[in-house]
N, C-alpha and C. Protein backbone atom coordinates (compact mmCIF):
# COMPACT_ATOMS: atom_id res chain seq x y z
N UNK A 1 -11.65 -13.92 -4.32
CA UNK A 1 -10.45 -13.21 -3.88
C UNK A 1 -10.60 -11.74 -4.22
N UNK A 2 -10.43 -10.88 -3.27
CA UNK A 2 -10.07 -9.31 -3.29
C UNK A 2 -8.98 -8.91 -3.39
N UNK A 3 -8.22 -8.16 -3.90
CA UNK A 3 -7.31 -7.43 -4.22
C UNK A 3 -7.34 -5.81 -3.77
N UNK A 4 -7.16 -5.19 -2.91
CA UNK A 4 -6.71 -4.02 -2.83
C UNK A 4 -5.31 -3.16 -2.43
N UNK A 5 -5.35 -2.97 -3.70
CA UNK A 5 -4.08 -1.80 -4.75
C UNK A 5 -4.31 -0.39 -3.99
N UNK A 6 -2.80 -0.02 -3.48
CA UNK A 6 -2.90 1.45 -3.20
C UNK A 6 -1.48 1.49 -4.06
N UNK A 7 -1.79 2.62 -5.12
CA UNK A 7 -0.81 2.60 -5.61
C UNK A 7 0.15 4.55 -5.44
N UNK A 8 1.29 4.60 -4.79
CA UNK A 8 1.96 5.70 -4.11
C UNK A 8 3.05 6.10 -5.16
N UNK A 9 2.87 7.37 -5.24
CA UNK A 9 4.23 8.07 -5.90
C UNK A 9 4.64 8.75 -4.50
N UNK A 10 6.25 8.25 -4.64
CA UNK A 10 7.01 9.14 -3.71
C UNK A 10 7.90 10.25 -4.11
N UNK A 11 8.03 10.95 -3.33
CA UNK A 11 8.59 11.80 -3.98
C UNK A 11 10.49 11.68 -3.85
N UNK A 12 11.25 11.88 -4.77
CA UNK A 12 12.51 11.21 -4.75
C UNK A 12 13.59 11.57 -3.63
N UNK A 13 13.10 12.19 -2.93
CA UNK A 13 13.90 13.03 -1.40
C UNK A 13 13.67 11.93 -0.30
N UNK A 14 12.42 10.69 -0.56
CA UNK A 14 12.44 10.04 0.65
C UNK A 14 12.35 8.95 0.09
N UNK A 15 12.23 8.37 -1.71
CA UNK A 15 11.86 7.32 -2.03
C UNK A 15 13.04 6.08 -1.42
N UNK A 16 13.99 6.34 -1.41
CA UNK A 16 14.84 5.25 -0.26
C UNK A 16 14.11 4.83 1.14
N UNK A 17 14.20 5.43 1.85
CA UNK A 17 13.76 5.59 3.32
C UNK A 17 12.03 4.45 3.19
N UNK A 18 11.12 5.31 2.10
CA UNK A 18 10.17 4.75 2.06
C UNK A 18 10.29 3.71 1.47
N UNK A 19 10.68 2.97 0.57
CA UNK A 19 10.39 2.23 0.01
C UNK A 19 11.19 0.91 1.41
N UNK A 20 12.48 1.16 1.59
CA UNK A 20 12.75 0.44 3.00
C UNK A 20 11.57 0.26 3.99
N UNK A 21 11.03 1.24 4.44
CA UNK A 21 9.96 1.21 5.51
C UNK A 21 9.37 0.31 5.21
N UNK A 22 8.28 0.61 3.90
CA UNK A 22 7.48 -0.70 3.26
C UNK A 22 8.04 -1.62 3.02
N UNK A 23 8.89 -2.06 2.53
CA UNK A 23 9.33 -3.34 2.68
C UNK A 23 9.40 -3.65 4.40
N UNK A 24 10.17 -3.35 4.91
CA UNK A 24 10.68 -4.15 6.58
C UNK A 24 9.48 -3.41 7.39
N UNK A 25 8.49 -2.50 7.25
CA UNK A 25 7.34 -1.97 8.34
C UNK A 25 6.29 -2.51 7.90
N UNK A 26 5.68 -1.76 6.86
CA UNK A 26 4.44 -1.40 6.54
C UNK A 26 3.80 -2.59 6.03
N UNK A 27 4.84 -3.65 5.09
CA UNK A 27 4.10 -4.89 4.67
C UNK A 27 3.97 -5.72 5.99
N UNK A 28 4.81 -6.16 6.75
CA UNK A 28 4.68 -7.00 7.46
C UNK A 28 3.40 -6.62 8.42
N UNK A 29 2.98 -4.94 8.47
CA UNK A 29 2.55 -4.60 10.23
C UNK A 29 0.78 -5.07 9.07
N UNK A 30 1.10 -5.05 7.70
CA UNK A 30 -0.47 -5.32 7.02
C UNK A 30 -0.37 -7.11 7.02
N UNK A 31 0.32 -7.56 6.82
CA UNK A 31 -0.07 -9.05 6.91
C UNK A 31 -0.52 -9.70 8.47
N UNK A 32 0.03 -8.89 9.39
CA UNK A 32 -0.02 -8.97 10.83
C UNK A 32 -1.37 -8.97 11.58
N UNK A 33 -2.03 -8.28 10.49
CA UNK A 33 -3.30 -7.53 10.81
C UNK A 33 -4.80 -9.13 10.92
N UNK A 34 -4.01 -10.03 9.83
CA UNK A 34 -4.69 -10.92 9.45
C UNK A 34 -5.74 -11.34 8.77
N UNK A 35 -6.07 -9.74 7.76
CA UNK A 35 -6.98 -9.57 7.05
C UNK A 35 -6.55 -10.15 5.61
N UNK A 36 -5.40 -9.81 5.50
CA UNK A 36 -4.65 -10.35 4.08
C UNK A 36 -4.12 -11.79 4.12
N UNK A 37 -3.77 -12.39 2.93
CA UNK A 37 -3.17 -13.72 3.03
C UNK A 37 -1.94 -13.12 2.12
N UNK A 38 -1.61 -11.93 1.36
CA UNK A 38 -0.36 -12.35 0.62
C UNK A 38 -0.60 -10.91 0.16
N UNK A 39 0.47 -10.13 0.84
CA UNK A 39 0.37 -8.39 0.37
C UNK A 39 1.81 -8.61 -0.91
N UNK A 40 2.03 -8.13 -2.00
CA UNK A 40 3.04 -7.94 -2.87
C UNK A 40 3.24 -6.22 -3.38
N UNK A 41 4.69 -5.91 -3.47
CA UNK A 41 4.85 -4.32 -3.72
C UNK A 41 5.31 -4.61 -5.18
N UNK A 42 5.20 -3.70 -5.82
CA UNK A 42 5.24 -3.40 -7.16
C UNK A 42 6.30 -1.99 -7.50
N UNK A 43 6.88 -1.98 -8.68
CA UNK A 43 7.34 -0.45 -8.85
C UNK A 43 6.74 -0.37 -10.23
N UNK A 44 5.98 0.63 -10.80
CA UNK A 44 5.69 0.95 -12.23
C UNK A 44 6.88 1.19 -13.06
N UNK A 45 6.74 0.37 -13.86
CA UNK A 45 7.47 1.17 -15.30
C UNK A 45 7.64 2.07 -16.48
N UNK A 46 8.01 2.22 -17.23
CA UNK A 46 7.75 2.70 -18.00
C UNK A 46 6.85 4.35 -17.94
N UNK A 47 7.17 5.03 -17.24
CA UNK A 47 6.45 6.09 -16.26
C UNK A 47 7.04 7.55 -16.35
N UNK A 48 6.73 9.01 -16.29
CA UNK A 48 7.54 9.75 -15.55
C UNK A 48 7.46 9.37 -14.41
N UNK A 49 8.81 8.93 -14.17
CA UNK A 49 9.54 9.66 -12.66
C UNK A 49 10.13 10.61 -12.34
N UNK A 50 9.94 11.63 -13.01
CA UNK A 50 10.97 12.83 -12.62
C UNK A 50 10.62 13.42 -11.29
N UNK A 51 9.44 13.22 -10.72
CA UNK A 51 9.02 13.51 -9.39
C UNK A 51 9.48 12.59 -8.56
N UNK A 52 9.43 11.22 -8.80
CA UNK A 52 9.61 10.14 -8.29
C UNK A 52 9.35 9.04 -8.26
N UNK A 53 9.85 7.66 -7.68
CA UNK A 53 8.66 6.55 -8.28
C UNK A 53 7.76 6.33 -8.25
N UNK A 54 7.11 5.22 -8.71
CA UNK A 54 5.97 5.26 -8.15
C UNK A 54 5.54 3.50 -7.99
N UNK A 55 4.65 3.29 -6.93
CA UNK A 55 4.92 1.18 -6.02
C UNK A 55 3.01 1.45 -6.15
N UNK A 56 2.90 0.17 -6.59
CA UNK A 56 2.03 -0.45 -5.86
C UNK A 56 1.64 -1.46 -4.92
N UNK A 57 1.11 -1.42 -4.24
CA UNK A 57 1.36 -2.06 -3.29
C UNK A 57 -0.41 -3.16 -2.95
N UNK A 58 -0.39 -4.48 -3.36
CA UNK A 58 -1.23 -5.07 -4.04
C UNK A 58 -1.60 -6.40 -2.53
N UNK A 59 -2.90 -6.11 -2.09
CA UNK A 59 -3.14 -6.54 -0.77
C UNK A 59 -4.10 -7.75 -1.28
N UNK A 60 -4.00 -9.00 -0.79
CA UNK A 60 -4.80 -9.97 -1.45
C UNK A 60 -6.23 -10.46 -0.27
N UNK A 61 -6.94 -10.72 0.08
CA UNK A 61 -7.50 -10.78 0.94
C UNK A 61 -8.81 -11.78 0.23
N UNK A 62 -9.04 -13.03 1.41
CA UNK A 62 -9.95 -14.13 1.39
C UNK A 62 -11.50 -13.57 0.59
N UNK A 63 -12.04 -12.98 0.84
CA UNK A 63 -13.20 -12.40 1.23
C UNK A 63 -13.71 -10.58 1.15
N UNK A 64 -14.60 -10.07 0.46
CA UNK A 64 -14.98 -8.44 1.01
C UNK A 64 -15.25 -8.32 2.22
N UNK A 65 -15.56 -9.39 3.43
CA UNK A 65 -15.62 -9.16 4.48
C UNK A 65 -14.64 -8.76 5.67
N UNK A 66 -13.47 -9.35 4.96
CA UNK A 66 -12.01 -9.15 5.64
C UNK A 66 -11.48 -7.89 5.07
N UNK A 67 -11.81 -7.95 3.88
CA UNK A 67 -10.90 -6.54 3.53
C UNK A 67 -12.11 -5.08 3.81
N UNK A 68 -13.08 -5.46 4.03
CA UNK A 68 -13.87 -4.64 5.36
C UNK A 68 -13.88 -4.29 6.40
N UNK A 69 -13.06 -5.22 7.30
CA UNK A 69 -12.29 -5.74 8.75
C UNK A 69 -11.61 -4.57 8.62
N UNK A 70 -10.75 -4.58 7.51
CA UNK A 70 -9.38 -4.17 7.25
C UNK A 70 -9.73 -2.20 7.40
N UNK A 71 -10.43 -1.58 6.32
CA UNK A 71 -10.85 -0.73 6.20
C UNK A 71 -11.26 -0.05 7.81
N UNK A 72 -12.22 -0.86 8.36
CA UNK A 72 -12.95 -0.47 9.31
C UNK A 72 -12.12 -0.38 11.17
N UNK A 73 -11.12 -1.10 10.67
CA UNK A 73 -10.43 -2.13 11.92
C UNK A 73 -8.65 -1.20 12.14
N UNK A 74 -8.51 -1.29 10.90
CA UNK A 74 -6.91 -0.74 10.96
C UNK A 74 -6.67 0.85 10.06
N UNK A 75 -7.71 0.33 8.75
CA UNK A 75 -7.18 1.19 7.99
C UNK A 75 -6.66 3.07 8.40
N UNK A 76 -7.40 3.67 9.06
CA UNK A 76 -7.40 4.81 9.63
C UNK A 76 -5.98 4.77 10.37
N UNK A 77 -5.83 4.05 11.18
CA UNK A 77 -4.16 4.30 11.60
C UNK A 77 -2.74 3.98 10.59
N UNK A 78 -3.04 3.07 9.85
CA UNK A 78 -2.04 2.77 8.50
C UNK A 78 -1.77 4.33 7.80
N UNK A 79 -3.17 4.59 7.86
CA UNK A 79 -3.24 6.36 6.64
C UNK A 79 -2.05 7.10 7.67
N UNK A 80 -2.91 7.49 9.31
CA UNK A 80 -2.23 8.24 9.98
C UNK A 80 -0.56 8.18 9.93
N UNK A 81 -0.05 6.56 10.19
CA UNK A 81 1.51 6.44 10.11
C UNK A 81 1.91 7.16 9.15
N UNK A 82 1.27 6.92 8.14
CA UNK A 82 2.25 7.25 6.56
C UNK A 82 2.17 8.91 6.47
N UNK A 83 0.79 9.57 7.09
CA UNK A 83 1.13 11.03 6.89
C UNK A 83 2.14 11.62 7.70
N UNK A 84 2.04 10.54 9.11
CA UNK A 84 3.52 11.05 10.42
C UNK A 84 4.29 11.28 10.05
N UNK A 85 4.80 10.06 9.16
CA UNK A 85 6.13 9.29 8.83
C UNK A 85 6.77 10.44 7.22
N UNK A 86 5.71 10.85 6.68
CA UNK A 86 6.31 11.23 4.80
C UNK A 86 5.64 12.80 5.04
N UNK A 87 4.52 12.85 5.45
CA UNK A 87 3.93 13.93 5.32
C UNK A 87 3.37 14.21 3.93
N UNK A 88 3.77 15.64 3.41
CA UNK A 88 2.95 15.91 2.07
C UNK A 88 3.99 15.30 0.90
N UNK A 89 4.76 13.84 1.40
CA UNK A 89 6.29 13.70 0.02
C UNK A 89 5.67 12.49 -0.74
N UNK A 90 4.41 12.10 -0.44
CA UNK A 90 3.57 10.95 -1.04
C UNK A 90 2.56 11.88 -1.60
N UNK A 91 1.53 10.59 -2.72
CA UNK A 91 0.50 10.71 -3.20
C UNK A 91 -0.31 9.21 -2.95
N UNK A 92 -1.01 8.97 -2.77
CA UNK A 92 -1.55 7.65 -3.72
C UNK A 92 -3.24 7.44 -3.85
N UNK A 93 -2.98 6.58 -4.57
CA UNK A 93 -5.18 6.78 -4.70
C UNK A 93 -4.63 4.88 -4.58
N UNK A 94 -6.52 4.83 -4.84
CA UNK A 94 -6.89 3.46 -3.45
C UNK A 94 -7.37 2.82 -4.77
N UNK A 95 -7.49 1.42 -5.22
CA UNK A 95 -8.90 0.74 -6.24
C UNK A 95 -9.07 -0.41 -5.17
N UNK A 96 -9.74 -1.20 -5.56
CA UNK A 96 -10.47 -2.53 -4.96
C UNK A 96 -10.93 -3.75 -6.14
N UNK A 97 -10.41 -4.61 -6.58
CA UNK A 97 -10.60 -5.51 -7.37
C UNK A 97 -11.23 -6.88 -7.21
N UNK A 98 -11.61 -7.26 -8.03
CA UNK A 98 -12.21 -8.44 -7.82
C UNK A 98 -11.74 -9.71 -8.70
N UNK A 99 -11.13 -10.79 -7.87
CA UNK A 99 -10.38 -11.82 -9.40
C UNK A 99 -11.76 -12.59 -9.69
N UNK A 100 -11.25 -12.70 -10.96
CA UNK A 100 -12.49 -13.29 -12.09
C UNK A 100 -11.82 -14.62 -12.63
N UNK A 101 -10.35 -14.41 -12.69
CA UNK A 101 -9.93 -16.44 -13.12
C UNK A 101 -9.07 -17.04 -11.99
């Protein structure tokens, strides 16, 4: 099993709006894709937020071959929406995991 975590600070002027989107858009249009079996969003704790929150957003996927699919297949337009949609009111960096139990 693969796991890839993009984890986003928003900035607090759109963190409503976005965090709605992802929930009712952005998860469903990634499970849709059929690369994932079970995407889950996260909010960090314990954190500054004085900028804003900050979600991770935790993509589970069969195989490195699917979440290769994924990268190669969709990923580039997912990026594009979110810069349309927020512009410069996000951040996020990318990891890629691997489960071990």
């Amino acid at each position: 099993m693969i796991i890839y975590n993009v984890t986003t600070r928003v900035s607090t002027a759109i963190a409503a709006a976005w965090e709605k989107w992802a929930l009712e858009k952005h998860i469903p249009d990634l499970l849709a894709t059929g690369c994932f079996t079970e995407v889950t969003m996260l909010q960090l704790l314990e954190i500054d937020d004085t900028e804003g929150p900050t979600f991770a957003i935790q993509c589970k996927a069969e195989s490195k071959g699917l979440y290769n699919q994924y990268i190669e297949k969709f990923r580039p337009a997912f990026k594009q929406e979110s810069f349309d949609l927020w512009g410069d009111q996000f951040i996020s960096f990318r990891s890629l995991m691997k489960v071990v139990n």
